[in-house]
N, C-alpha and C. Protein backbone atom coordinates (compact mmCIF):
# COMPACT_ATOMS: atom_id res chain seq x y z
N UNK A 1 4.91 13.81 1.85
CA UNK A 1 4.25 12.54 2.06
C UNK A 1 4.76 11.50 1.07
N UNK A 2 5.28 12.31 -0.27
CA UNK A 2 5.33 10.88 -1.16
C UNK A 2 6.43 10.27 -0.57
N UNK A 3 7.88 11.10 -0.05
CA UNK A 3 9.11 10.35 0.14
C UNK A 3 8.35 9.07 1.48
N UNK A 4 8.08 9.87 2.16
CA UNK A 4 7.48 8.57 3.69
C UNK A 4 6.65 7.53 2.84
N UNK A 5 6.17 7.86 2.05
CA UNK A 5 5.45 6.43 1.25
C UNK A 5 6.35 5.67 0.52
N UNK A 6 7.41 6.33 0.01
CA UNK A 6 8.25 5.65 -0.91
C UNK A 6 9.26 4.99 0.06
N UNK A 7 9.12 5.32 1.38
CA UNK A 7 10.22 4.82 2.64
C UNK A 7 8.95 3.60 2.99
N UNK A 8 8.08 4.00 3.72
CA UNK A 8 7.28 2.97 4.12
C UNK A 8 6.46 1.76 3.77
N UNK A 9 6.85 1.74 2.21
CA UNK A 9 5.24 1.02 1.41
C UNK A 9 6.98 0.65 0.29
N UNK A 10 7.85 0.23 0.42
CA UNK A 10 8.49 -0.29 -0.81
C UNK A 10 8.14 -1.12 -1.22
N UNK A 11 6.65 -1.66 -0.90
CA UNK A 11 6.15 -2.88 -1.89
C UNK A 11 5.20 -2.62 -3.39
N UNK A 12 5.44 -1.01 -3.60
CA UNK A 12 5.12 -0.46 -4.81
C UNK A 12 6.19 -0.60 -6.10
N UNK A 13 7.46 -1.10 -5.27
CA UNK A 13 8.69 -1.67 -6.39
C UNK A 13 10.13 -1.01 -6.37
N UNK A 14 10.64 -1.33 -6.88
CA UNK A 14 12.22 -1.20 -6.76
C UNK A 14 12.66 0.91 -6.97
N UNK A 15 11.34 0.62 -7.88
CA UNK A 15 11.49 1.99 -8.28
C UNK A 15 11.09 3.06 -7.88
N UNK A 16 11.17 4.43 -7.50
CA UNK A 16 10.57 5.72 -6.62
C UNK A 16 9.15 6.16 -7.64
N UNK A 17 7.89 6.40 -6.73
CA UNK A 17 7.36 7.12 -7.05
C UNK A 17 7.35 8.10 -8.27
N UNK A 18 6.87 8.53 -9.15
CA UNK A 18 6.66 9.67 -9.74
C UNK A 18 5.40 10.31 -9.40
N UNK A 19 5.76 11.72 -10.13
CA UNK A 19 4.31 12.83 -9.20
C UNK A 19 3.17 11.90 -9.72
N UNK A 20 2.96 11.79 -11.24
CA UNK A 20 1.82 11.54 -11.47
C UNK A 20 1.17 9.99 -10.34
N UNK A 21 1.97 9.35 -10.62
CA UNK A 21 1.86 7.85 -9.34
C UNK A 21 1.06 8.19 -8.42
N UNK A 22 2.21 9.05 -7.69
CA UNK A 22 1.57 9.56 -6.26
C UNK A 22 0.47 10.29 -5.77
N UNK A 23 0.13 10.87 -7.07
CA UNK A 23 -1.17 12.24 -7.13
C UNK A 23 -2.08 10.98 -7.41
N UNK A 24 -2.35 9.90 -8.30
CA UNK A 24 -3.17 9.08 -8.27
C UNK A 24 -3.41 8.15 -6.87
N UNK A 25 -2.35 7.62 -6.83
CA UNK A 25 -2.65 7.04 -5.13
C UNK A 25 -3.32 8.15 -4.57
N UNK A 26 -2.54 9.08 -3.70
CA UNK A 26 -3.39 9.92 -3.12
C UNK A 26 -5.09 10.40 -3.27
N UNK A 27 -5.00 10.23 -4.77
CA UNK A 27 -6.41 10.51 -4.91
C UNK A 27 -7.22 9.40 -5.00
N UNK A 28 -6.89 7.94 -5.18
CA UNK A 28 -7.54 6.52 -4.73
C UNK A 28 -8.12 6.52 -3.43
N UNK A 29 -7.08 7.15 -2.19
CA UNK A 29 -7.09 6.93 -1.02
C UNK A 29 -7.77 8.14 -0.10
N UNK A 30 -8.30 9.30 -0.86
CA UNK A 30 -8.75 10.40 -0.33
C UNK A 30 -10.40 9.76 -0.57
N UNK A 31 -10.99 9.24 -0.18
CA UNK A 31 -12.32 8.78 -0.47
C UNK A 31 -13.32 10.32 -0.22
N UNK A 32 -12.41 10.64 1.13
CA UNK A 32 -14.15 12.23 1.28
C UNK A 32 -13.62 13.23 -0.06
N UNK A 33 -12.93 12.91 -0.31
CA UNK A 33 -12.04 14.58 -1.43
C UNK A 33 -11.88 15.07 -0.97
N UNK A 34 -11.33 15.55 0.29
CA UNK A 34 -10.83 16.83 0.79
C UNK A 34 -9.24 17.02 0.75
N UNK A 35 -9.19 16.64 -0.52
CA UNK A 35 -6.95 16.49 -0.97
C UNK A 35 -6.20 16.28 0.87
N UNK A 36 -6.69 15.48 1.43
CA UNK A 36 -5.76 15.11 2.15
C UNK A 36 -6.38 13.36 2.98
N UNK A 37 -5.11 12.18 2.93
CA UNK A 37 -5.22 11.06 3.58
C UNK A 37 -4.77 11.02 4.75
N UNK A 38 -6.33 11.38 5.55
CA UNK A 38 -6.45 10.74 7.14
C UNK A 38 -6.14 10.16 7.67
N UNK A 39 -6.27 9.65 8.78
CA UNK A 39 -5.27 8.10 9.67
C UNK A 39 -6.74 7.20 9.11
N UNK A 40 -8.02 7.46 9.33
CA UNK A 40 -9.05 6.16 8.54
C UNK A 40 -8.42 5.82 7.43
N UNK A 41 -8.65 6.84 6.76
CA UNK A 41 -8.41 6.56 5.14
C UNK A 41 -7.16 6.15 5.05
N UNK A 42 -6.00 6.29 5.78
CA UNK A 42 -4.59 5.25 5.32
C UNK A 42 -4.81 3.88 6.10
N UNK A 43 -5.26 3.72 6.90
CA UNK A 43 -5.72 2.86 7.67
C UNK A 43 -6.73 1.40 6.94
N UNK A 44 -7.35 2.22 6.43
CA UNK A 44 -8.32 1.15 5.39
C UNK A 44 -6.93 0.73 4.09
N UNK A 45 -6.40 1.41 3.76
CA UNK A 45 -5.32 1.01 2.65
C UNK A 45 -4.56 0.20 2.74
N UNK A 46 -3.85 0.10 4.16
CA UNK A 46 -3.39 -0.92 4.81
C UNK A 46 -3.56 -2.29 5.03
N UNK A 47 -5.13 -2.07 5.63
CA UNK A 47 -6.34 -3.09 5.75
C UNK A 47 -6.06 -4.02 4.32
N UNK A 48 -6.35 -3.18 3.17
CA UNK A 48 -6.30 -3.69 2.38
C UNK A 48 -5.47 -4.52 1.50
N UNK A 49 -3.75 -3.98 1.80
CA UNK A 49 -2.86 -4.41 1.63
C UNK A 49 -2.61 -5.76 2.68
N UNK A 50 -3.06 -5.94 3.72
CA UNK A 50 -2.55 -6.61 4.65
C UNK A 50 -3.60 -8.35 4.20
N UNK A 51 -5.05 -7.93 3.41
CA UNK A 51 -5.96 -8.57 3.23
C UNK A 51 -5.35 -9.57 1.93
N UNK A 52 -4.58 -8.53 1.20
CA UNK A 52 -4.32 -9.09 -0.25
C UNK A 52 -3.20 -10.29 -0.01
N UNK A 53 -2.38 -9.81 0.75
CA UNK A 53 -1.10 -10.50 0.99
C UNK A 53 -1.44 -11.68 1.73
N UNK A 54 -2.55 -11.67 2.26
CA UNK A 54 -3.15 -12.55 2.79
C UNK A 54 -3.49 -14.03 2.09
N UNK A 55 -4.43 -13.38 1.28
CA UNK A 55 -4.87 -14.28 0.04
C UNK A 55 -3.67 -14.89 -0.45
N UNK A 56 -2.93 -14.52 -1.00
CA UNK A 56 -1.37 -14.25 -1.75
C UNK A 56 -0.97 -15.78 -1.14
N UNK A 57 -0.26 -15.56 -0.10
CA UNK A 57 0.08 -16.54 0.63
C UNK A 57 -0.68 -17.70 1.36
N UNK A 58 -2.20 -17.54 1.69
CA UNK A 58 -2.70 -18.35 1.61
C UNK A 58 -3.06 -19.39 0.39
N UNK A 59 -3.25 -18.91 -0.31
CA UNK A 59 -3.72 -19.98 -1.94
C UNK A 59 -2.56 -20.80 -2.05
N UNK A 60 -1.11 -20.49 -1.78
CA UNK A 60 -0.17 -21.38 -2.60
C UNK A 60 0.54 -21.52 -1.15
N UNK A 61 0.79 -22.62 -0.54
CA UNK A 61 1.62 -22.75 1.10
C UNK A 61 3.24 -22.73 0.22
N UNK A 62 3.69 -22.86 -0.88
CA UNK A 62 5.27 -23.11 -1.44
C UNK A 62 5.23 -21.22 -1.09
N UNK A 63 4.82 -20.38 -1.06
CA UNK A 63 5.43 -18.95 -0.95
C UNK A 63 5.48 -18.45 -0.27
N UNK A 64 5.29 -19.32 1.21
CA UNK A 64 4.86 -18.86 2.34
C UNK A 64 6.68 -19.36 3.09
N UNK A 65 6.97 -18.22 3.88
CA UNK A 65 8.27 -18.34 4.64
C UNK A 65 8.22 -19.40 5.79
N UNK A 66 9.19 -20.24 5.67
CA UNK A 66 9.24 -21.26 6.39
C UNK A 66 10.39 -20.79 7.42
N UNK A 67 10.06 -21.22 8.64
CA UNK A 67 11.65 -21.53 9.71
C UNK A 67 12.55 -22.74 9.74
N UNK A 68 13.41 -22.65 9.70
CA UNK A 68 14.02 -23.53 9.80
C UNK A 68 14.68 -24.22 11.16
């Protein structure tokens, strides 16, 4: 799972995962504890990522991608 996160989510940075990283995410995102992230539980993470970036680019319109 960590490599597909480190493929899918490169907005954690230039740099790969380490165990400890990933054992913490994972365990942020396991809300019932049962050591494994569900389609809810990645699903809400998403949510959340998608919410932030939101904000992000709403507050300042200069960082927001323009067409030309």
């Amino acid at each position: 799972m960590k490599e597909l996160l480190n493929k899918e989510l490169p907005i954690f940075g230039s740099k790969q995962m380490d165990e400890a990283e990933f054992k913490r995410l994972v365990n942020d995102l396991d809300h019932n504890k049962d050591s494994e992230v569900d389609f809810k539980e990645y699903v809400c993470f998403l949510a959340c990522i998608t919410m932030g970036f939101n904000e992000f680019f709403k507050d300042d319109p200069s960082k927001q991608h323009r067409r030309k």
